[in-house]
Protein backbone atom coordinates (compact mmCIF):
# COMPACT_ATOMS: atom_id res chain seq x y z
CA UNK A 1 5.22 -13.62 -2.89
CA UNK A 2 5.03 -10.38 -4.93
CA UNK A 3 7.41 -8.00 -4.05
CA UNK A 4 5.94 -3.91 -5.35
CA UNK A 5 7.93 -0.72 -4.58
CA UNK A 6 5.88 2.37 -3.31
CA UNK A 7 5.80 5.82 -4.57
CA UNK A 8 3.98 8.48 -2.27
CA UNK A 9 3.70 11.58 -3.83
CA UNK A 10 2.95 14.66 -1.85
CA UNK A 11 2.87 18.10 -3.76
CA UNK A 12 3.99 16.46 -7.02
CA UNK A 13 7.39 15.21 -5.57
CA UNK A 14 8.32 11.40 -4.10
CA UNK A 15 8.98 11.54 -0.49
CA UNK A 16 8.88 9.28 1.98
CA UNK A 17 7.40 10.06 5.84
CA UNK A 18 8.71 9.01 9.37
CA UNK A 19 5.60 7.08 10.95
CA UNK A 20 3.20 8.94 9.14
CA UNK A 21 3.79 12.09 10.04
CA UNK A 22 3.30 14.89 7.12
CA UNK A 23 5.88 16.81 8.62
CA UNK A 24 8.92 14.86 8.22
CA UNK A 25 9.39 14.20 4.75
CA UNK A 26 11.94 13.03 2.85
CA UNK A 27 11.53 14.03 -0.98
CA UNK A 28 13.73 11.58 -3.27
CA UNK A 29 12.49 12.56 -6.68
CA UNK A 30 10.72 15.64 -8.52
CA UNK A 31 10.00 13.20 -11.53
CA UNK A 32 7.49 10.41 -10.29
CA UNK A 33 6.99 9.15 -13.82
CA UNK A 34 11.12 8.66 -14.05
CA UNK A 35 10.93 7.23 -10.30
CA UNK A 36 8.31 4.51 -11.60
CA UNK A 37 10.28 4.12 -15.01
CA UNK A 38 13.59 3.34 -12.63
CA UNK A 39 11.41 0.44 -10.55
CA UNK A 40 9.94 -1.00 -13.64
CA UNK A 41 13.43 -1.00 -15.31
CA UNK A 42 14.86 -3.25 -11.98
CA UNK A 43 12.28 -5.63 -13.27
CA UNK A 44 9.02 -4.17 -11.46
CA UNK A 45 5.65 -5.17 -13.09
CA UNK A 46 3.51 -3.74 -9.87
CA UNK A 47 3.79 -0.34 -8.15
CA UNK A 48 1.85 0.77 -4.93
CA UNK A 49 0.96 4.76 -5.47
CA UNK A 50 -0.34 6.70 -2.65
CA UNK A 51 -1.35 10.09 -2.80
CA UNK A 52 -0.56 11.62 0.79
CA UNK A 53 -1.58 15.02 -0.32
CA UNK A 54 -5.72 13.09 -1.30
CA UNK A 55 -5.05 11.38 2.14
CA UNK A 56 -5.36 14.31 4.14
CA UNK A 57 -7.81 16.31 1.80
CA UNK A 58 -10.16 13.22 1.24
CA UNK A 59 -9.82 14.00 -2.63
CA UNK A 60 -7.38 13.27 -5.38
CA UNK A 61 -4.56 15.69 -5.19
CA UNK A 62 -2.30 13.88 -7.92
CA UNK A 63 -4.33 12.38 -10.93
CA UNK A 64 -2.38 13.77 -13.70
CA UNK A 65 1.02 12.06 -12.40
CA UNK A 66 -0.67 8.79 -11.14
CA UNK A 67 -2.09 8.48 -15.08
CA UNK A 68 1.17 9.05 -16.40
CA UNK A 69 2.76 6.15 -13.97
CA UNK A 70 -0.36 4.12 -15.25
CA UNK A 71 0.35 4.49 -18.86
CA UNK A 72 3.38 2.68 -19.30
CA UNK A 73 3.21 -0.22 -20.88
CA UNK A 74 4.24 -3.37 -18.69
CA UNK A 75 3.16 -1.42 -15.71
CA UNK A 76 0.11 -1.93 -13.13
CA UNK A 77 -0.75 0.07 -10.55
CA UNK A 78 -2.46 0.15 -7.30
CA UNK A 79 -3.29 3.49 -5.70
CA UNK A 80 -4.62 4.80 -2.22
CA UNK A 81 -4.75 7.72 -0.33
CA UNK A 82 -8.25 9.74 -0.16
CA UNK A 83 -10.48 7.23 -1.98
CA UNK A 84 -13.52 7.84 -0.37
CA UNK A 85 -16.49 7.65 -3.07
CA UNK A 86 -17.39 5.02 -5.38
CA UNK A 87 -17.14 7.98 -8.37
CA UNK A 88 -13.15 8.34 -6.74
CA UNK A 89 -12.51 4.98 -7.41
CA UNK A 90 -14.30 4.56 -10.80
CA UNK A 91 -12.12 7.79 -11.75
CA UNK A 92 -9.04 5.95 -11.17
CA UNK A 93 -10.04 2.75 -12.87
CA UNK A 94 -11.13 4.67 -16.00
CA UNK A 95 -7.19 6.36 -16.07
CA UNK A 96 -5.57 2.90 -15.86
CA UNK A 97 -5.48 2.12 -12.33
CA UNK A 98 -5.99 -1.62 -11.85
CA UNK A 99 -6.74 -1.35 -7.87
CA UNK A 100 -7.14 1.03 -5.19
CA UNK A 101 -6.48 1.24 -1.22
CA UNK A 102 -9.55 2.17 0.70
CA UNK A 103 -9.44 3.52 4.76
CA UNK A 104 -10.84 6.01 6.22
CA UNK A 105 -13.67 5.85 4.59
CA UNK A 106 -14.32 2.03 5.38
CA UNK A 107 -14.15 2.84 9.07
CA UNK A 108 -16.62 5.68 9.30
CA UNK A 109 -18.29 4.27 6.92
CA UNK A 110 -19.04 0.40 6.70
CA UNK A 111 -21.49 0.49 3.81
CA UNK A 112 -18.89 2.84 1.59
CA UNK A 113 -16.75 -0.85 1.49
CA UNK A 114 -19.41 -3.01 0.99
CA UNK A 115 -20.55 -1.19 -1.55
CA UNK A 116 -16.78 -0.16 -3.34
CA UNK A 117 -16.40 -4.33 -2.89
CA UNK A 118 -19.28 -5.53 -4.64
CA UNK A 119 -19.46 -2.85 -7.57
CA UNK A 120 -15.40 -3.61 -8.36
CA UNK A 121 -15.09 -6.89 -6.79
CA UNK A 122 -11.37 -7.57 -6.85
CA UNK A 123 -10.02 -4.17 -7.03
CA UNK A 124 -10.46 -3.14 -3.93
CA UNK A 125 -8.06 -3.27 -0.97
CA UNK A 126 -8.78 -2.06 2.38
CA UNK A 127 -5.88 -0.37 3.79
CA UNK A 128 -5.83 -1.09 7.73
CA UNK A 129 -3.38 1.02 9.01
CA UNK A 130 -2.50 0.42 12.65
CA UNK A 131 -1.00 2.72 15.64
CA UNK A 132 -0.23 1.39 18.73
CA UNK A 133 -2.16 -1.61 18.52
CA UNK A 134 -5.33 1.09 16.77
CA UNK A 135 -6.75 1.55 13.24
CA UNK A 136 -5.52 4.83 12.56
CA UNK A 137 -6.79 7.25 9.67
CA UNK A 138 -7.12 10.11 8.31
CA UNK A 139 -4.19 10.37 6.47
CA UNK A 140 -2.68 8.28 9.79
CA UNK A 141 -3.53 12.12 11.19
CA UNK A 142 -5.91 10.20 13.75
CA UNK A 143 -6.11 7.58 15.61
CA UNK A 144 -9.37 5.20 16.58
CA UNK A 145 -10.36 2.75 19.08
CA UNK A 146 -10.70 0.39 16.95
CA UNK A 147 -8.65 -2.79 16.61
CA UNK A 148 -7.53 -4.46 13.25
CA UNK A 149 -9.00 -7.60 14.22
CA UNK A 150 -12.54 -5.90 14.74
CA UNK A 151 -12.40 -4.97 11.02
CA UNK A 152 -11.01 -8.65 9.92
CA UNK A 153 -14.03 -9.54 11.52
CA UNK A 154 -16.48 -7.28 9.34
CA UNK A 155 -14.99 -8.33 6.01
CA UNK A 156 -17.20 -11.63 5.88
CA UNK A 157 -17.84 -12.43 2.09
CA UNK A 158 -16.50 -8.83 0.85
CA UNK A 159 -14.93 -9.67 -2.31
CA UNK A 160 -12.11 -8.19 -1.89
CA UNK A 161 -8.41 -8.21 -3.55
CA UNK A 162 -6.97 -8.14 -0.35
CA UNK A 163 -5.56 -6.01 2.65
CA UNK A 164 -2.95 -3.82 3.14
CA UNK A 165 -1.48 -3.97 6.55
CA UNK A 166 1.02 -1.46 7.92
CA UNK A 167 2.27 -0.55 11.66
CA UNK A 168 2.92 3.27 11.21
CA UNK A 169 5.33 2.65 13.92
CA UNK A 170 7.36 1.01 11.70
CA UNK A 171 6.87 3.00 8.48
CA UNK A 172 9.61 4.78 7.27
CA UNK A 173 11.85 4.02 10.18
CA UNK A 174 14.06 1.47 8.58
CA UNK A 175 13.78 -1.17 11.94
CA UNK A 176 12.55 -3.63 10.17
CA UNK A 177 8.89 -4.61 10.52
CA UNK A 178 6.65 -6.11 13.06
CA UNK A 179 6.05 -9.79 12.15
CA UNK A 180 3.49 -10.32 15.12
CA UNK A 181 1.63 -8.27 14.24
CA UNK A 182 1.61 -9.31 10.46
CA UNK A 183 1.38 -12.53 11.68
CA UNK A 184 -2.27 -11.96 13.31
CA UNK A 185 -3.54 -9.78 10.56
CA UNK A 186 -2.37 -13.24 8.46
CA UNK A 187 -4.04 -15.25 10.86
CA UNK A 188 -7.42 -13.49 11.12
CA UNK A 189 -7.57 -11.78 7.73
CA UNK A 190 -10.31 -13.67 5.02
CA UNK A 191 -8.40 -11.85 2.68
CA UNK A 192 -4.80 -11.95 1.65
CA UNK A 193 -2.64 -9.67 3.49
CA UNK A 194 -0.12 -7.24 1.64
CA UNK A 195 2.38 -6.64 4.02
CA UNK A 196 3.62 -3.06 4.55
CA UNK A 197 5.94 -0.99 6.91
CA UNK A 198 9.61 -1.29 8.22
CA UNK A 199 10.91 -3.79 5.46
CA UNK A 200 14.60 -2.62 5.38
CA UNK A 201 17.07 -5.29 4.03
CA UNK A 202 16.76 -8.72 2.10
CA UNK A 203 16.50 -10.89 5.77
CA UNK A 204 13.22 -8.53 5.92
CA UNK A 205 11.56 -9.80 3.00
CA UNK A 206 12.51 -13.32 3.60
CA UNK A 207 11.35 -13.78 6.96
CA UNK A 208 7.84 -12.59 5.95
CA UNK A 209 7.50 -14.64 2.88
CA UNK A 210 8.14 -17.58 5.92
CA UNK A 211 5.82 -15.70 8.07
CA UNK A 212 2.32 -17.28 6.69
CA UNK A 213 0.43 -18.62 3.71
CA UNK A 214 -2.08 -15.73 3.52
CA UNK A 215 0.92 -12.90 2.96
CA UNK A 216 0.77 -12.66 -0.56
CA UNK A 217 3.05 -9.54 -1.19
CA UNK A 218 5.77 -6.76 -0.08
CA UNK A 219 5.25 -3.35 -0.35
CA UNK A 220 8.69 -1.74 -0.11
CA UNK A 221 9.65 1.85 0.23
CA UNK A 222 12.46 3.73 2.43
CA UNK A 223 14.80 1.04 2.01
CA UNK A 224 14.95 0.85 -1.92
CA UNK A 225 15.53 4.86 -1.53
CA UNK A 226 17.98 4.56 0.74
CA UNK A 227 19.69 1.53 -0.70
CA UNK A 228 19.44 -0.88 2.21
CA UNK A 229 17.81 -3.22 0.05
CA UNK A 230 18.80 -4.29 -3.42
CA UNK A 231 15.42 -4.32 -5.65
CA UNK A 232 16.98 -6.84 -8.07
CA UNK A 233 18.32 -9.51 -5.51
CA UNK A 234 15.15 -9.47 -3.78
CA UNK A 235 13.30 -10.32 -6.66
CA UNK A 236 15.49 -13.28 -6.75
CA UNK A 237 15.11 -14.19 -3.43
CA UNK A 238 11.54 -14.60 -3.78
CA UNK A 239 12.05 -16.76 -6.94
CA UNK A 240 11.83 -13.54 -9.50
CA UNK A 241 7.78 -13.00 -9.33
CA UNK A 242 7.71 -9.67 -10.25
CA UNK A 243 4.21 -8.60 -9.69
CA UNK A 244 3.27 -9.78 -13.33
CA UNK A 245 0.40 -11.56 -11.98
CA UNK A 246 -1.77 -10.94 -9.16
């Protein structure tokens, strides 16, 4: 079980959002590069990135910084948020990025994954984002009819790196997440599932890493911000895999 802390950046600053929502923000940091120098210090090898500000405009809105974070040595990166073109996501690879988190564009646009898949097979995540039981995208500024399992089911042979799963619900809220739900993206994913959304204390982490085989990592955010959860004693919880290897 990998355990990777997040950094969202929206208008060059590290905040953190309620549920999705661009208008409650919580900005921790004005220094992203120190924010993923602090993570990496606790022992970090892995950072999820997303840039909230590309999210919404459907193009990179925070290159420059997301390089930087890229360029330290030890230090791999996955990034999402507005990656919707093959030339977006060979942009990122060539500044360092080692993966990126696709959406929106995978649901409007089923041959935009295929393609992403097969031209970077195992960099690519699709990022399934889920709303009341609905895909949601957009930036999370919309929400579709579609269910998560109805994209499980168009994955097939995609090769893939995995999923990232979140319940927007949960995001943010410090609650705790929503293992039944992670537990049927587990369950009908093809791909391993990174779980996201809710993870607030060290019972959290551990009762997903029981949760199922096919959850092979943690993305944490609020609660290393807010302290409810101790980056270091996690890592030991989970036997000290620190992202070094994915």
């Amino acid at each position: 079980m990998l355990l990777i802390p997040a950094i969202d950046l929206k208008d060059g600053k590290c905040v953190r959002l309620r549920q999705g929502a661009m208008d409650q923000v919580t900005r921790y940091s004005d220094d992203p590069l120190g924010m993923a120098a602090q993570w990496q210090n606790l022992g970090a090898r892995y950072l999820h990135v997303v840039d909230l500000d590309g999210a919404v405009t459907g193009h990179p809105q925070h290159l420059p910084q997301i390089e930087a974070i890229a360029h330290r040595p030890g230090l791999r990166i996955q990034v999402g948020g507005g990656i919707r073109q093959v030339s977006t996501i060979q942009k990122y690879l060539d500044v360092g990025v080692d993966r990126v988190v696709v959406g929106t564009a995978a649901l409007h646009n089923p041959e935009f994954l295929s393609q992403a898949a097969t031209t970077f097979p195992g960099k690519v995540l699709l990022g399934i984002d889920m709303k009341n039981g609905c895909v949601a995208v957009q930036g999370w500024t919309e929400v579709s009819t579609m269910k998560p399992q109805q994209l499980f089911e168009s994955l097939g042979a995609l090769p893939l790196a995995g999923v990232v799963f979140t319940d927007i619900s949960k995001d943010g809220m410090l609650e705790g997440p929503n293992l039944s739900a992670l537990k049927e993206a587990a369950e009908a994913s093809p791909v391993p599932v990174v779980a996201s959304g809710g993870v607030t204390s060290l019972q959290d982490v551990q009762a997903i890493q029981a949760l199922h085989a096919n959850i092979s990592a943690i993305i944490i955010g609020k609660a290393l911000y807010e302290g409810t959860l101790n980056l270091t004693e996690a890592f030991t919880l989970v036997g000290e895999n620190r992202g070094a290897s994915l």
